[in-house]
N, C-alpha and C. Protein backbone atom coordinates (compact mmCIF):
# COMPACT_ATOMS: atom_id res chain seq x y z
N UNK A 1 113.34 -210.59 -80.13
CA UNK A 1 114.75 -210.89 -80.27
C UNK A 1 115.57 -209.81 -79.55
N UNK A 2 116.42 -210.67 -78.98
CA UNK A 2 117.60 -209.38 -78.08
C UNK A 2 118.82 -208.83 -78.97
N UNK A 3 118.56 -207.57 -78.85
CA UNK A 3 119.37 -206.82 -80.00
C UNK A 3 120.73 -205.76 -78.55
N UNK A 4 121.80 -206.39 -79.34
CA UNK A 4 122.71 -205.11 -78.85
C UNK A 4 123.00 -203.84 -78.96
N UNK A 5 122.96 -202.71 -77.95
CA UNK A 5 122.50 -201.56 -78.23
C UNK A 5 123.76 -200.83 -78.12
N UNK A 6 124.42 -200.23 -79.15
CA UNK A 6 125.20 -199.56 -78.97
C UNK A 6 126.12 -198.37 -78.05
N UNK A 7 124.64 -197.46 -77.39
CA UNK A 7 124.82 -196.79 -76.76
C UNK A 7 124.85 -197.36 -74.66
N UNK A 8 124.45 -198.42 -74.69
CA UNK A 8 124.72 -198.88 -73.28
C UNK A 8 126.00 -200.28 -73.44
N UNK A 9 126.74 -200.47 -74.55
CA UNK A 9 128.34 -200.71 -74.21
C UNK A 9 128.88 -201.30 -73.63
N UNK A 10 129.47 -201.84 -72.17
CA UNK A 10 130.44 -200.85 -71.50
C UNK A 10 131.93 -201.37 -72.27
N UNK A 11 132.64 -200.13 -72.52
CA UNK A 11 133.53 -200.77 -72.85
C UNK A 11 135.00 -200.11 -71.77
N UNK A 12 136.30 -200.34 -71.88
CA UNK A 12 136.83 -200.04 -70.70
C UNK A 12 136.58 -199.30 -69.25
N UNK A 13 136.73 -200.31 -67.85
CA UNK A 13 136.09 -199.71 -67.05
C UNK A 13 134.86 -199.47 -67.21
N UNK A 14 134.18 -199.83 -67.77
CA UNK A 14 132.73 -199.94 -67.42
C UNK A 14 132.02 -198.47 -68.18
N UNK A 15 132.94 -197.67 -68.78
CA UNK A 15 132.24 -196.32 -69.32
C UNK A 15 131.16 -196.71 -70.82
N UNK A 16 130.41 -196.35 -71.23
CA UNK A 16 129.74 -196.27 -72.12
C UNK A 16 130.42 -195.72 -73.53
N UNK A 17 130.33 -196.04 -74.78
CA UNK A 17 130.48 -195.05 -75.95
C UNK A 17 130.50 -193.51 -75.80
N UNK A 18 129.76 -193.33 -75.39
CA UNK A 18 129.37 -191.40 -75.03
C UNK A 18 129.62 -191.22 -73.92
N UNK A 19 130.17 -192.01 -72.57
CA UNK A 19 130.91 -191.38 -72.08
C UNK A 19 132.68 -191.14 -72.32
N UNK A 20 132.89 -192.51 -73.37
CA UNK A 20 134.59 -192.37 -74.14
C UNK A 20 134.42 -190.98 -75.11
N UNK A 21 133.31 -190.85 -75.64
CA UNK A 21 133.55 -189.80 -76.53
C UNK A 21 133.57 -188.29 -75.84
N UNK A 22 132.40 -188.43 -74.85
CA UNK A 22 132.72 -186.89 -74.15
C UNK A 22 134.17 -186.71 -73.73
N UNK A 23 134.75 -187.73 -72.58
CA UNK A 23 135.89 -187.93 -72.52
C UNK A 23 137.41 -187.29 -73.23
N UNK A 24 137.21 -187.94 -74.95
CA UNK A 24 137.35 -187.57 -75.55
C UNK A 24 137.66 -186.42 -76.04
N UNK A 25 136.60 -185.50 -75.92
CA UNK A 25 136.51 -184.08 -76.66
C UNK A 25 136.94 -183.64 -75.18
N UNK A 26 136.67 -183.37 -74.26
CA UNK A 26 137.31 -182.79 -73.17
C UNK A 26 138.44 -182.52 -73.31
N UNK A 27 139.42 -183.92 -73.27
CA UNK A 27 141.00 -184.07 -73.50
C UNK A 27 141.46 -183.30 -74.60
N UNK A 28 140.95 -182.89 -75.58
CA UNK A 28 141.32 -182.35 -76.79
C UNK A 28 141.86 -181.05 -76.48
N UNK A 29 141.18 -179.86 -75.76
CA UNK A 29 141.57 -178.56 -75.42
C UNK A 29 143.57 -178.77 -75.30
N UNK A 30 143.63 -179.70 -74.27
CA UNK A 30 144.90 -180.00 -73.45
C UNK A 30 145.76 -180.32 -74.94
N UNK A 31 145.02 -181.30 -75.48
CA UNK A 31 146.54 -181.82 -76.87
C UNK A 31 146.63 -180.71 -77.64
N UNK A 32 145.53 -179.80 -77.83
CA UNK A 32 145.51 -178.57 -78.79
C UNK A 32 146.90 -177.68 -78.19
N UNK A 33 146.38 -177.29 -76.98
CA UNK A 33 147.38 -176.54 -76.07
C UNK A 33 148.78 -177.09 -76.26
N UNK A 34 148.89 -178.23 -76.15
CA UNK A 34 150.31 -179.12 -76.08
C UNK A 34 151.11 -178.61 -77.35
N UNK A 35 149.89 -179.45 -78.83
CA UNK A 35 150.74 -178.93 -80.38
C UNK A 35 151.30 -177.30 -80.33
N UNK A 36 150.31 -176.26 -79.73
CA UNK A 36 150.37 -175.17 -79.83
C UNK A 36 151.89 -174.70 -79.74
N UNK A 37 152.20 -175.16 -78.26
CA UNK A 37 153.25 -174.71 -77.70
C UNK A 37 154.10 -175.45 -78.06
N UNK A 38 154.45 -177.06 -78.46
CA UNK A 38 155.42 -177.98 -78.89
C UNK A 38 156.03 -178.26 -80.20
N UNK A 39 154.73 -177.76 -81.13
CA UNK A 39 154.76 -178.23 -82.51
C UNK A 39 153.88 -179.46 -83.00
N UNK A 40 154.09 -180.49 -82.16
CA UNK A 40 153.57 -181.86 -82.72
C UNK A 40 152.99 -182.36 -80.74
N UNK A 41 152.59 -183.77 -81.42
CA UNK A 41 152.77 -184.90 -79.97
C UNK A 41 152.46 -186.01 -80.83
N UNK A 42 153.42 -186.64 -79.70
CA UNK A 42 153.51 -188.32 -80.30
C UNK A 42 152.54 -189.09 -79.87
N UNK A 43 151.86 -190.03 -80.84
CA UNK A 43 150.48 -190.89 -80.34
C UNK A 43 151.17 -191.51 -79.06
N UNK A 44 152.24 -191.80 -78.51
CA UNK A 44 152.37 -192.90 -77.93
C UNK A 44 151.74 -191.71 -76.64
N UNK A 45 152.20 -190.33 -76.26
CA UNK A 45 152.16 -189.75 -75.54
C UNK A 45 150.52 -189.46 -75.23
N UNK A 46 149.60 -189.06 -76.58
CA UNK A 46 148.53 -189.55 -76.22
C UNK A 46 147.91 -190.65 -75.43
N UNK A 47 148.13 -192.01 -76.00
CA UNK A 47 147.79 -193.22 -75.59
C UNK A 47 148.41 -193.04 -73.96
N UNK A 48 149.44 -192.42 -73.22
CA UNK A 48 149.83 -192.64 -72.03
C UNK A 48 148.75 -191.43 -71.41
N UNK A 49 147.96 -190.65 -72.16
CA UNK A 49 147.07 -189.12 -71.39
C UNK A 49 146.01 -190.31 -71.03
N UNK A 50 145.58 -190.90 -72.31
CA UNK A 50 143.96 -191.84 -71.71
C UNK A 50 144.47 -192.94 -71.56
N UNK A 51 145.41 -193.13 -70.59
CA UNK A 51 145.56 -194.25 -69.62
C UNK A 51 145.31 -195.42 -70.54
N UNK A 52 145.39 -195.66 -71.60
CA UNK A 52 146.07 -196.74 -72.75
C UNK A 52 144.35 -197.15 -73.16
N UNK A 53 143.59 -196.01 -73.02
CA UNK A 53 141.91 -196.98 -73.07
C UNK A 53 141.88 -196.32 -75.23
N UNK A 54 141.53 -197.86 -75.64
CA UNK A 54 141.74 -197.58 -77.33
C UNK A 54 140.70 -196.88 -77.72
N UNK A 55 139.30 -197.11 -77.16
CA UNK A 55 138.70 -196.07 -77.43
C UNK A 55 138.38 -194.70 -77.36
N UNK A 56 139.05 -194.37 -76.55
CA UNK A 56 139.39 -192.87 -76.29
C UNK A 56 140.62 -192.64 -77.07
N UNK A 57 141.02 -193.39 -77.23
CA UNK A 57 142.61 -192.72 -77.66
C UNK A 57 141.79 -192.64 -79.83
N UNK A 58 141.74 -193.36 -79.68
CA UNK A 58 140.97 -192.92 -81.05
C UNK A 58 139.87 -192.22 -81.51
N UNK A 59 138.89 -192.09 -80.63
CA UNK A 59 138.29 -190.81 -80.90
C UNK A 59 139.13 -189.86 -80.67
N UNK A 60 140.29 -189.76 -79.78
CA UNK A 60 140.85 -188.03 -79.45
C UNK A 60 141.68 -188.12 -80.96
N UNK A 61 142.12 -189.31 -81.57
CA UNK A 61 142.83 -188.32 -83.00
C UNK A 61 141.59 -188.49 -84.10
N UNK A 62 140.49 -188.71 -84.11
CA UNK A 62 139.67 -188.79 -85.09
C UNK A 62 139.06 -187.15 -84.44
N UNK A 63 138.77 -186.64 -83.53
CA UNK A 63 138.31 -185.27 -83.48
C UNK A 63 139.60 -184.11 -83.59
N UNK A 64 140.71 -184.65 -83.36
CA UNK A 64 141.96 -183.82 -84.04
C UNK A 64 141.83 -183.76 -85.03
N UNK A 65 142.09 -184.76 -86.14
CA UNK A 65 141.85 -184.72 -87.36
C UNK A 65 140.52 -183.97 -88.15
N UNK A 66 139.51 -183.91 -87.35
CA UNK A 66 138.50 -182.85 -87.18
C UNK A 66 138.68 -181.32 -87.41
N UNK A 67 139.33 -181.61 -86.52
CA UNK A 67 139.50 -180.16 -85.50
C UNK A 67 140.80 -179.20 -86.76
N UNK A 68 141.23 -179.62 -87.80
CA UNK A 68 142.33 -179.30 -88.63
C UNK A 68 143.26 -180.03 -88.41
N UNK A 69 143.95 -180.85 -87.89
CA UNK A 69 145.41 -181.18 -87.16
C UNK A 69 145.47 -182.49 -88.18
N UNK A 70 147.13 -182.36 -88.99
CA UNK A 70 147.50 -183.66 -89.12
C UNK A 70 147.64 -184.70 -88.30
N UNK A 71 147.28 -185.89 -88.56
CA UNK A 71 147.32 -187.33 -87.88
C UNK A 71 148.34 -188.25 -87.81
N UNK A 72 149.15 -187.85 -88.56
CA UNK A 72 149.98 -188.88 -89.15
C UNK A 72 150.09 -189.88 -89.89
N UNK A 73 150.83 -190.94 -89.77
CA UNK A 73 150.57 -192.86 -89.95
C UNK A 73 151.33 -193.52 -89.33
N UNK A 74 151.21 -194.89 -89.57
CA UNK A 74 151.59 -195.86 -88.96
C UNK A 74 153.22 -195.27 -88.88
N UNK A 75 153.86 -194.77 -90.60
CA UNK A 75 155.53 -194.31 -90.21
C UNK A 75 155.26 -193.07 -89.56
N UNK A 76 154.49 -192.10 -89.12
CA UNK A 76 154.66 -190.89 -88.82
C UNK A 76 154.11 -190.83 -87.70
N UNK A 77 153.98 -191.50 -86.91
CA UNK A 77 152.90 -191.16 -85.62
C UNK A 77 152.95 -189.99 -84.83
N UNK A 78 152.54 -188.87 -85.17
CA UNK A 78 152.93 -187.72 -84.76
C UNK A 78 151.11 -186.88 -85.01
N UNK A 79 150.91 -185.95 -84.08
CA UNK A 79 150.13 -185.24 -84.53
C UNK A 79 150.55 -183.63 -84.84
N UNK A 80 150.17 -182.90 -85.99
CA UNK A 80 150.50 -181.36 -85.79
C UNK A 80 149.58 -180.72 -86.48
N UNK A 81 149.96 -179.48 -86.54
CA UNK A 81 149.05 -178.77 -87.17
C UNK A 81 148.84 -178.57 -88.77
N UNK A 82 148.06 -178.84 -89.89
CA UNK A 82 148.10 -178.82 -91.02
C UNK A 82 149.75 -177.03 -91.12
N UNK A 83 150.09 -177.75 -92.22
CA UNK A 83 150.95 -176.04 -92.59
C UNK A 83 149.96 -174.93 -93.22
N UNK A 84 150.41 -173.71 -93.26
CA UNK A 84 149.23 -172.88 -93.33
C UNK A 84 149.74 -172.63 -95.19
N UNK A 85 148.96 -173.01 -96.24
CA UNK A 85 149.52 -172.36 -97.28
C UNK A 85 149.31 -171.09 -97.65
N UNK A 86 150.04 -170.59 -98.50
CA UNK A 86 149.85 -168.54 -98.51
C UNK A 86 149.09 -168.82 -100.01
């Protein structure tokens, strides 16, 4: 029986799962850098970095959200940095 294999995909442009996810974590340095210096960034501004591809754009806030960084929601679409409590 022919089974679908997760890891050969293709999903936008023809890239694979693990190549959206390397992708992914690459782009992250840059949004880190961005919150650093800005405060926040707006998903929409994400979604315009990976060229509107959904799977990248959602792994890059599922490894933010990782990474420490608030995510937002649907009313907040914003990413920033958790506040630091004392």
């Amino acid at each position: 029986m022919d089974r679908c294999n997760v890891k050969v995909r293709a999903y936008k442009n023809g890239k694979t799962f693990d190549q959206c996810r390397d992708i992914a974590e690459s782009m992250n340095p840059d949004f880190k850098k961005y919150i650093q210096e800005k405060g926040k960034i707006m998903w929409n501004d994400i979604l315009e970095k990976v060229e509107h591809d959904e799977i990248v754009y959602k792994l890059t806030l599922k490894f933010l959200r990782r990474d420490g960084y608030d995510i937002g929601n649907h009313k907040i679409p914003e990413v920033k940095k958790f506040p630091i409590l004392d």
